[in-house]
PDB file of N, CA and C in Angstrom:
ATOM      1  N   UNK A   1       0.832  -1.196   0.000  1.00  0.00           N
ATOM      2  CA  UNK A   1       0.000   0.000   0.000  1.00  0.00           C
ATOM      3  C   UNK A   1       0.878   1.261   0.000  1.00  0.00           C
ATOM      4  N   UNK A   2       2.383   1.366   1.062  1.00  0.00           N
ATOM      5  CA  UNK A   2       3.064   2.404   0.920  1.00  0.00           C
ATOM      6  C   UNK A   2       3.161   2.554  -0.190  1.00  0.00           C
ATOM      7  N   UNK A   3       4.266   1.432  -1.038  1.00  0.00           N
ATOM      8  CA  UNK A   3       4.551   1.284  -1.908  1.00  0.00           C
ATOM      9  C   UNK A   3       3.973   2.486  -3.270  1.00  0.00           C
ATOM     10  N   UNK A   4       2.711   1.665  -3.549  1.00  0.00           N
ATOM     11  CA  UNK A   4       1.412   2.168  -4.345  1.00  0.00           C
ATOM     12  C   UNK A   4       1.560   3.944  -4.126  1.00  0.00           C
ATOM     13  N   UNK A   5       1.414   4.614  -2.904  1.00  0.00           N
ATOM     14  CA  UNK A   5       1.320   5.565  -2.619  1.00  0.00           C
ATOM     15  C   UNK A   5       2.015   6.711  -2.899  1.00  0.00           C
ATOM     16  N   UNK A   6       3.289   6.244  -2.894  1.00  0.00           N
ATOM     17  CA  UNK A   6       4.605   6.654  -3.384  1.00  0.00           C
ATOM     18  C   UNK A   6       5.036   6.765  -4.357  1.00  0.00           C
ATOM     19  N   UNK A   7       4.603   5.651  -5.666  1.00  0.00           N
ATOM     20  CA  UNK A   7       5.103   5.711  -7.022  1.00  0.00           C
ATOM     21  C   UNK A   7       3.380   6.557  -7.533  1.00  0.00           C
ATOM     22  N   UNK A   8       2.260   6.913  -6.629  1.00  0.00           N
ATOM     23  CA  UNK A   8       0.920   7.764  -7.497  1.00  0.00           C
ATOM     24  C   UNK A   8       2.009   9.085  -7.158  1.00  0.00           C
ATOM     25  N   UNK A   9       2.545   9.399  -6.539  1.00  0.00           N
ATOM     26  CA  UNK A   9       3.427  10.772  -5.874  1.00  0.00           C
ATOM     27  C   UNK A   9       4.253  10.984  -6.728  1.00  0.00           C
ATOM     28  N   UNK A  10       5.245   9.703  -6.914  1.00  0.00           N
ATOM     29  CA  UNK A  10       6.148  10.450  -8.006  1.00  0.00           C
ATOM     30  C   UNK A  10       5.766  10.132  -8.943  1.00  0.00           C
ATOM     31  N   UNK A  11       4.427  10.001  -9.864  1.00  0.00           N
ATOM     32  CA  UNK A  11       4.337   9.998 -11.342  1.00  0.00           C
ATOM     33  C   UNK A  11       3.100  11.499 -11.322  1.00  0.00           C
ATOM     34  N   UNK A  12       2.683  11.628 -10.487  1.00  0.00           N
ATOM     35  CA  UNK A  12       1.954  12.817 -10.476  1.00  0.00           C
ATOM     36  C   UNK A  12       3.089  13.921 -10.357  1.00  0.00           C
ATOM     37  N   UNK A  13       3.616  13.975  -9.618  1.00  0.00           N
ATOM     38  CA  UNK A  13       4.898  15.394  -9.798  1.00  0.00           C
ATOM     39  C   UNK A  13       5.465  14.984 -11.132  1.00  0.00           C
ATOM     40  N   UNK A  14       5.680  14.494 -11.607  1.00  0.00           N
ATOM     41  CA  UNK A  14       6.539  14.396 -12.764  1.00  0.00           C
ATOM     42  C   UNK A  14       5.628  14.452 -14.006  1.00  0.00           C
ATOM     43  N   UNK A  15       4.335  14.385 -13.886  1.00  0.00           N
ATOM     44  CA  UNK A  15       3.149  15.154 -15.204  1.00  0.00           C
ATOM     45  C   UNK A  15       3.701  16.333 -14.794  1.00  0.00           C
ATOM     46  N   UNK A  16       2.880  17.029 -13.452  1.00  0.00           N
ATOM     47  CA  UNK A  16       3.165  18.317 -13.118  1.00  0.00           C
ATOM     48  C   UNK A  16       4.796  19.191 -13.770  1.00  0.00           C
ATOM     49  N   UNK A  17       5.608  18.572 -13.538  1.00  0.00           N
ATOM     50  CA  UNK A  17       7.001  18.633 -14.025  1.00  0.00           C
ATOM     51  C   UNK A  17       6.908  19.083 -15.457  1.00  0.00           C
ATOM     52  N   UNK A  18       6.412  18.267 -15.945  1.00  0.00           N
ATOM     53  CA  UNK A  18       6.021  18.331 -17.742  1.00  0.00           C
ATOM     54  C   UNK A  18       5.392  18.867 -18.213  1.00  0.00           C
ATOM     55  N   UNK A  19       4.173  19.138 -17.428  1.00  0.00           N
ATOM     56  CA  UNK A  19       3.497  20.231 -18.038  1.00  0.00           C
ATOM     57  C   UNK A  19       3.609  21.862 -18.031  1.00  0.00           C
ATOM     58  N   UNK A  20       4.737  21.619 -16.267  1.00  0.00           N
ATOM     59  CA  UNK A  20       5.111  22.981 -16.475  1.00  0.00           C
ATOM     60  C   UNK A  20       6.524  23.258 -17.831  1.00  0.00           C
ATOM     61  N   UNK A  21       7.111  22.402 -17.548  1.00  0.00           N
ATOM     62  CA  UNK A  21       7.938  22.728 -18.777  1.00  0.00           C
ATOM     63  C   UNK A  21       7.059  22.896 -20.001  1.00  0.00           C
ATOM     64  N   UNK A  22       6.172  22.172 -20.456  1.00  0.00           N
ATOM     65  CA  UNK A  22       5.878  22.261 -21.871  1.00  0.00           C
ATOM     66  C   UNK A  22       5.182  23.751 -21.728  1.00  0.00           C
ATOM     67  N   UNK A  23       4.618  24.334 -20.645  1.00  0.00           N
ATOM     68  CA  UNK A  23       3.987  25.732 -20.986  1.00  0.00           C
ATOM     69  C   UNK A  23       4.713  26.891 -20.846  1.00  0.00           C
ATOM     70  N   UNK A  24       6.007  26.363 -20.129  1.00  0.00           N
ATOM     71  CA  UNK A  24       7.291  27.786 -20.370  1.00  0.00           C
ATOM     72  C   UNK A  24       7.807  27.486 -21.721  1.00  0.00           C
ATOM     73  N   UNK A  25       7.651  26.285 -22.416  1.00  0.00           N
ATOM     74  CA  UNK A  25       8.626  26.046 -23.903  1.00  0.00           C
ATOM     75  C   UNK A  25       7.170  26.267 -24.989  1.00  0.00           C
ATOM     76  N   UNK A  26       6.305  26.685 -24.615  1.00  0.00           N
ATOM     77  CA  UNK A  26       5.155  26.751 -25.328  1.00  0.00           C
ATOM     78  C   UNK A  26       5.642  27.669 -27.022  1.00  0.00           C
ATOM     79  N   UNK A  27       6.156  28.740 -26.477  1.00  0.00           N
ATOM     80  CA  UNK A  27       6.901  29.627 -27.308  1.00  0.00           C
ATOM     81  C   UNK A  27       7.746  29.174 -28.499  1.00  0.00           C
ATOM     82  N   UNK A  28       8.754  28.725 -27.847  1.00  0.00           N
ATOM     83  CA  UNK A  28       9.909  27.784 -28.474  1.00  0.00           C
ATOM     84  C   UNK A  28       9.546  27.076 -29.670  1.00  0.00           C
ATOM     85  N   UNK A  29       8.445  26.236 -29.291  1.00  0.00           N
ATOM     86  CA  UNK A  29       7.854  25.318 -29.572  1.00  0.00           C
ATOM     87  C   UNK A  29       7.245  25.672 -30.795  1.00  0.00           C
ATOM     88  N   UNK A  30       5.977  26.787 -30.123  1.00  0.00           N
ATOM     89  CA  UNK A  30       5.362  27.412 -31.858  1.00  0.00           C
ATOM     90  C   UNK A  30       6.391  27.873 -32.534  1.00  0.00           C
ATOM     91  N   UNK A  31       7.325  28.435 -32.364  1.00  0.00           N
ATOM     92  CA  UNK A  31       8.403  29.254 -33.276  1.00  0.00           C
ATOM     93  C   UNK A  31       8.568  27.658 -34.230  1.00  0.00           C
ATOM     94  N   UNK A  32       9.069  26.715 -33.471  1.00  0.00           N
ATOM     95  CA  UNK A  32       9.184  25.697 -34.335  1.00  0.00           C
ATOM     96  C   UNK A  32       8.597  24.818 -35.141  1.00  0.00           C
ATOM     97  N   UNK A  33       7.089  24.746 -34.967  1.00  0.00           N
ATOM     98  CA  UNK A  33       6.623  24.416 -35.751  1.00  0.00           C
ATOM     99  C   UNK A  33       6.223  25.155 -36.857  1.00  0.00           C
ATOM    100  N   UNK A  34       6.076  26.827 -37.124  1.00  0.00           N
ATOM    101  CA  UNK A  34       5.849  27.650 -37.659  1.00  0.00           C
ATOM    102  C   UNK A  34       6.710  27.322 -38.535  1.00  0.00           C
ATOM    103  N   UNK A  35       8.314  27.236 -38.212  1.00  0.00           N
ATOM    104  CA  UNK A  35       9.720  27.405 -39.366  1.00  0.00           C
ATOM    105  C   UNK A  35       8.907  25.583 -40.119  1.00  0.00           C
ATOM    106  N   UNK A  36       8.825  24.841 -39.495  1.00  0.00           N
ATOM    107  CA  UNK A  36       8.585  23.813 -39.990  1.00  0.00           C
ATOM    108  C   UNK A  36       7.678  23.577 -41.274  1.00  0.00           C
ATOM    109  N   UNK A  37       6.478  24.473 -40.798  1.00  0.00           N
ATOM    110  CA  UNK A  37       5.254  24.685 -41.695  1.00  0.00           C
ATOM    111  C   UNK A  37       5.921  25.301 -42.885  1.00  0.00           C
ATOM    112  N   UNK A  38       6.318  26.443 -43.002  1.00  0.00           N
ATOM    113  CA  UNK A  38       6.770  27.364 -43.720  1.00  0.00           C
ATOM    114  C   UNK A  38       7.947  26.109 -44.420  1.00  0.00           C
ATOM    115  N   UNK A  39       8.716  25.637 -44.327  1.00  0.00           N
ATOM    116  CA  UNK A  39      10.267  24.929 -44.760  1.00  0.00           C
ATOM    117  C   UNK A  39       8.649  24.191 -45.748  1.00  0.00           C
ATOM    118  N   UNK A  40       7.920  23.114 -45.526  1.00  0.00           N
ATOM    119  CA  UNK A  40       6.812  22.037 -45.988  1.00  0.00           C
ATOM    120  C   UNK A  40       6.105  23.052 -47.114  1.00  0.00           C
ATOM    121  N   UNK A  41       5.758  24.390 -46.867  1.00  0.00           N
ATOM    122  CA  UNK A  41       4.867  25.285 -47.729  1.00  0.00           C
ATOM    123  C   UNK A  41       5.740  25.442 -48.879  1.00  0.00           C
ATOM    124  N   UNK A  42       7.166  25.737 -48.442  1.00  0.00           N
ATOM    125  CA  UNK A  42       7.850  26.187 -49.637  1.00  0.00           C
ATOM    126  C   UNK A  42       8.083  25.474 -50.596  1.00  0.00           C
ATOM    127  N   UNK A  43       8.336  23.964 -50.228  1.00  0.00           N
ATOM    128  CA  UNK A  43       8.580  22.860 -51.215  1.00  0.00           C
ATOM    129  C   UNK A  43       7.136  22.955 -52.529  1.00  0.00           C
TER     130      UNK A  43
END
């Protein structure tokens, strides 16, 4: 039961973890798919 308790703890902080990263790289991110789109449009 500890066990159980402990690995819902650390897989819930570690979404949390990820999602905060993915919404500070949110930016980054569109920039890159934008160049991406654009590189695919031009062909």
């Amino acid at each position: 039961m500890e066990l159980l308790l402990i690995l819902k703890i650390i897989i819930s902080s570690g979404i949390l973890i990820g999602l905060y990263a993915i919404l500070r790289n949110l930016d980054i991110i569109k920039i890159i798919l934008i160049y991406w789109k654009d590189l695919i449009l031009r062909k």
